[in-house]
N, C-alpha and C. Protein backbone atom coordinates (compact mmCIF):
# COMPACT_ATOMS: atom_id res chain seq x y z
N UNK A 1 -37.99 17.22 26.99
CA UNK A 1 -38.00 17.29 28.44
C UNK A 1 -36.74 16.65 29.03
N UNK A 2 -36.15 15.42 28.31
CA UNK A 2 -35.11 14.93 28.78
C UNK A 2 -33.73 15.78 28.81
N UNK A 3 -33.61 17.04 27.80
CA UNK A 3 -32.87 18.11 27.94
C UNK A 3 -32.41 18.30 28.62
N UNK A 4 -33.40 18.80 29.66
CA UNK A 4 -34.03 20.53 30.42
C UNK A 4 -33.21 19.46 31.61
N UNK A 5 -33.48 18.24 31.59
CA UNK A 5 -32.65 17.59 32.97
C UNK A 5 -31.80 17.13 33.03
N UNK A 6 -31.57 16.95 32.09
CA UNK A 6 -29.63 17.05 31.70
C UNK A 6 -29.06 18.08 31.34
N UNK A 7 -29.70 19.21 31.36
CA UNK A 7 -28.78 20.38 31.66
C UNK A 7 -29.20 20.62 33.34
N UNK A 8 -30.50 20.83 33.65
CA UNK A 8 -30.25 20.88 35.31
C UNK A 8 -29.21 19.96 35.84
N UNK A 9 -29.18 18.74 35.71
CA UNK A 9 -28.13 18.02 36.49
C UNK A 9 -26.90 18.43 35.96
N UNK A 10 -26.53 18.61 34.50
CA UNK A 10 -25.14 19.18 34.38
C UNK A 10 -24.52 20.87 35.18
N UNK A 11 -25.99 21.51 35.34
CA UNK A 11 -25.41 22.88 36.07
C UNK A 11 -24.97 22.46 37.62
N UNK A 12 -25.76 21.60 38.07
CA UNK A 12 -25.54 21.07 39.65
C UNK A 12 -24.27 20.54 39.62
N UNK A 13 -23.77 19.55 38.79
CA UNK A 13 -22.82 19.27 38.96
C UNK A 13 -21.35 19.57 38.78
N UNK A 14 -21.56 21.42 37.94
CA UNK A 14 -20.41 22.12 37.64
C UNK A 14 -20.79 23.46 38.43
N UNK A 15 -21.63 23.65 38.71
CA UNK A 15 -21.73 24.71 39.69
C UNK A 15 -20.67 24.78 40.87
N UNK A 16 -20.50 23.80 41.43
CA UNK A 16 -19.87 23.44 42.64
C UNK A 16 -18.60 23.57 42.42
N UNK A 17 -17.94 23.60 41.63
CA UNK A 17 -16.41 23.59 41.25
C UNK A 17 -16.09 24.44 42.08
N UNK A 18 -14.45 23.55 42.78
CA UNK A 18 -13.83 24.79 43.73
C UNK A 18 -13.29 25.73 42.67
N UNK A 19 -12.83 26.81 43.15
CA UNK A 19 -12.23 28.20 42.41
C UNK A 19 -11.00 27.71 42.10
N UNK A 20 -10.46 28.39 40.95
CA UNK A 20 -9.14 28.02 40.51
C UNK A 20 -8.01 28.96 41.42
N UNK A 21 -6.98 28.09 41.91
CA UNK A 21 -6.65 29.64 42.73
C UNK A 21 -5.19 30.07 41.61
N UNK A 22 -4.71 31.16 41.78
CA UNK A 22 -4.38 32.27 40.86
C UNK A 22 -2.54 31.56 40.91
N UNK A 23 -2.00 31.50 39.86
CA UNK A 23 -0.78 31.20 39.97
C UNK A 23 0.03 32.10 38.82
N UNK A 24 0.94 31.86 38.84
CA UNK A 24 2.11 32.97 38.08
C UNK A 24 3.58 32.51 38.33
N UNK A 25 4.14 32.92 37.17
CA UNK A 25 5.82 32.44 37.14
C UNK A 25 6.44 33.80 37.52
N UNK A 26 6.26 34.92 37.74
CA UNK A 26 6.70 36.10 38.16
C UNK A 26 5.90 36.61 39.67
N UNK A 27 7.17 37.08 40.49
CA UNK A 27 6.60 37.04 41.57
C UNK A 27 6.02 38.65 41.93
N UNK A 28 5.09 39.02 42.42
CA UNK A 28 4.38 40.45 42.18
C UNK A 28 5.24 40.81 43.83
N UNK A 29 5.25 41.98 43.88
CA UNK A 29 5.94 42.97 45.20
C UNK A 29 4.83 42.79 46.13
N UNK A 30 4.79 43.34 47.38
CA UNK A 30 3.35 42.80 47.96
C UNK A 30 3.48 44.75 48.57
N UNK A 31 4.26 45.19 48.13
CA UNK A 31 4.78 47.12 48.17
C UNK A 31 4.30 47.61 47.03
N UNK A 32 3.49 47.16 46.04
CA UNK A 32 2.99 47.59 44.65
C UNK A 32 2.28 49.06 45.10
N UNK A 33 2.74 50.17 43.86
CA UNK A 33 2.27 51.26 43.97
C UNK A 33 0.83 51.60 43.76
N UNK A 34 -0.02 52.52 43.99
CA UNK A 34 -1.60 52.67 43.52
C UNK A 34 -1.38 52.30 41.99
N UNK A 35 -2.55 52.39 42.08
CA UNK A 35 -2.66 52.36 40.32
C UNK A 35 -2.67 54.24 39.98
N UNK A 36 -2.29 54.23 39.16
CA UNK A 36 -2.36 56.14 38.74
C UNK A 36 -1.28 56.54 39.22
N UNK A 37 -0.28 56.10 40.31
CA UNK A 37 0.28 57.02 40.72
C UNK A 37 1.52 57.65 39.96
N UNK A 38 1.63 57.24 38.81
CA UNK A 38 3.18 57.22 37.79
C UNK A 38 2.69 58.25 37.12
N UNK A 39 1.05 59.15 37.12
CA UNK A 39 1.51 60.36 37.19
C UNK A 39 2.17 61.54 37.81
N UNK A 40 2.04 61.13 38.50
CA UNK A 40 3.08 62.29 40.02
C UNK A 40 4.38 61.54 40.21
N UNK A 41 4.93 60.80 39.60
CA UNK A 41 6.72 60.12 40.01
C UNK A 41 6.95 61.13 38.91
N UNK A 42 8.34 61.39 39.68
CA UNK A 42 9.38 61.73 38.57
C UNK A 42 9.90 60.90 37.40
N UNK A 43 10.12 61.21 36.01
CA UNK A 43 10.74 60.62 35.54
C UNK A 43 11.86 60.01 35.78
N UNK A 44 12.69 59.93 36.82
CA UNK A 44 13.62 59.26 37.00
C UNK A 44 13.18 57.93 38.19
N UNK A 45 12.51 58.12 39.34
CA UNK A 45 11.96 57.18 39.39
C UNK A 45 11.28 56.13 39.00
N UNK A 46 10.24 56.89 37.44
CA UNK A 46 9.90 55.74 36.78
C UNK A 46 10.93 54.91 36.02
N UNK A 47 12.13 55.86 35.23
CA UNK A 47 12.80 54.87 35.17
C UNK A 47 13.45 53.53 35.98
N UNK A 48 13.60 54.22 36.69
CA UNK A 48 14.54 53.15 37.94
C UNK A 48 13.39 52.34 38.00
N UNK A 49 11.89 52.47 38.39
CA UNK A 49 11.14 51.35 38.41
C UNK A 49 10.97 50.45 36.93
N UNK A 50 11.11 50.84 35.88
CA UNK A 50 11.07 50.69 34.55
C UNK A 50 11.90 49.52 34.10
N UNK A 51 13.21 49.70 34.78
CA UNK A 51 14.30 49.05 34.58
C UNK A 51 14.50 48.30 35.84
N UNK A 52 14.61 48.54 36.97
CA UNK A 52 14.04 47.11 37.90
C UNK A 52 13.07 46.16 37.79
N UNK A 53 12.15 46.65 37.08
CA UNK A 53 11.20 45.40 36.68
C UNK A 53 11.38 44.73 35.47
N UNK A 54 12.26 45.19 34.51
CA UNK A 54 12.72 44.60 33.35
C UNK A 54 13.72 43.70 33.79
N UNK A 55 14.76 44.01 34.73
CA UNK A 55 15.78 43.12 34.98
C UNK A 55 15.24 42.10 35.71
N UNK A 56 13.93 42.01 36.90
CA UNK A 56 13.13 40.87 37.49
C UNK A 56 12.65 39.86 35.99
N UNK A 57 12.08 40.72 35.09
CA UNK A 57 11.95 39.77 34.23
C UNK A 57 12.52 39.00 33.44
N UNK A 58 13.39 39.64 33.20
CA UNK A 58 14.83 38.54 32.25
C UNK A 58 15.51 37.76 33.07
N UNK A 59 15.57 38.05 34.42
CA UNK A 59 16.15 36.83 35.56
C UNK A 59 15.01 35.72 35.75
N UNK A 60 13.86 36.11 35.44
CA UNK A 60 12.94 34.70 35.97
C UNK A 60 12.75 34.62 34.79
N UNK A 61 12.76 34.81 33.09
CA UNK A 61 13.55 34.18 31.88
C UNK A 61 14.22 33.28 31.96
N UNK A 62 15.76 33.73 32.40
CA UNK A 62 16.88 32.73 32.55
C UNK A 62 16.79 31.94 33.56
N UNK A 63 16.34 32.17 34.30
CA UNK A 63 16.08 30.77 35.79
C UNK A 63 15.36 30.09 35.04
N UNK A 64 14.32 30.10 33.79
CA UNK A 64 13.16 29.05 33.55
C UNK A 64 13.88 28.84 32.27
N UNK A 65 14.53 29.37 31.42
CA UNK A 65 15.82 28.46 30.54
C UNK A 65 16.63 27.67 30.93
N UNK A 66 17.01 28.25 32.60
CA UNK A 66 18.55 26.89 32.53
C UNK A 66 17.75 26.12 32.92
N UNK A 67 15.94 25.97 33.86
CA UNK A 67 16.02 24.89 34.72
C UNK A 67 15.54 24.26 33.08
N UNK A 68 14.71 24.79 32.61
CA UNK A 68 14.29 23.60 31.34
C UNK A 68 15.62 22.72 30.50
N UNK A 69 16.83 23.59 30.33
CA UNK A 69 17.72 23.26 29.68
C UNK A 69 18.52 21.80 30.83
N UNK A 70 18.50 22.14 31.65
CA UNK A 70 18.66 21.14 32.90
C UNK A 70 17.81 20.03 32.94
N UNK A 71 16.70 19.99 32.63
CA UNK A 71 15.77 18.87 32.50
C UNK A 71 16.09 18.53 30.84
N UNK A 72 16.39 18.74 30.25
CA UNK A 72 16.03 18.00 29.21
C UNK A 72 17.52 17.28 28.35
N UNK A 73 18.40 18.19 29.63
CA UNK A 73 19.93 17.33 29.19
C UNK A 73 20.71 18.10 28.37
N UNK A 74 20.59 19.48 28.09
CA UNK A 74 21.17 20.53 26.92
C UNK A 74 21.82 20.66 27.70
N UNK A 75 23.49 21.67 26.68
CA UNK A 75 24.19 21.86 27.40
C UNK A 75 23.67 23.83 27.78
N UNK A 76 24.24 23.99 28.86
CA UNK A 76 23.84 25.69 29.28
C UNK A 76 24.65 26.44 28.83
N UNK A 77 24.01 27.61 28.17
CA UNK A 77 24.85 28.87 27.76
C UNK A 77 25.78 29.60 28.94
N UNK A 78 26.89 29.91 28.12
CA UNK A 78 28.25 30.70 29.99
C UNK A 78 27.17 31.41 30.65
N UNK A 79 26.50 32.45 28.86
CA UNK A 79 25.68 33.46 29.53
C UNK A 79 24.76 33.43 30.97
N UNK A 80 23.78 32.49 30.52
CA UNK A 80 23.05 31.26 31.99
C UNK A 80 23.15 31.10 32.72
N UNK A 81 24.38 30.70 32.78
CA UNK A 81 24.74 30.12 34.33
C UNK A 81 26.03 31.34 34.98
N UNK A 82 26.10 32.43 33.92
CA UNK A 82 26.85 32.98 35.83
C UNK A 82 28.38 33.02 35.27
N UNK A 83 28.66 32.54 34.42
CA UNK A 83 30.30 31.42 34.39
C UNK A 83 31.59 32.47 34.20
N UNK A 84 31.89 33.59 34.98
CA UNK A 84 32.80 34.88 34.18
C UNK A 84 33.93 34.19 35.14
């Protein structure tokens, strides 16, 4: 019996938890297409979307390499930082 009320009091007391709210290191478009609709684009639009979202991703890559490389005192690749 001593259980049954230590799990009731443990559900009461995790029930209540606020919601986790939603975070991410990539920032989403707030212009995002339907879902389905990349059957009716042209192939050349999907490319161009294909490859704009590949290049968003390797830039928020390298922004989260130099800043780590920046915190921890390494030196930064030319590539990294820009340096032509």
């Amino acid at each position: 019996m001593t259980t049954v009320h230590e799990l009731a009091d443990a559900g009461k007391r995790f029930s209540n938890l606020p919601p986790v709210p939603k975070t991410s290191d990539v920032e989403t478009p707030a212009d995002r297409p339907e879902p389905g609709s990349a059957i009716f684009a042209s192939p050349e639009q999907m490319r161009h979307d294909y490859l704009t979202a590949k290049a968003s991703r390797q830039e928020v890559r390298r922004q989260k390499r130099v800043k780590r490389k920046a915190e921890r005192g390494q030196p930064q690749s030319l590539h990294d930082i820009e340096f032509r």
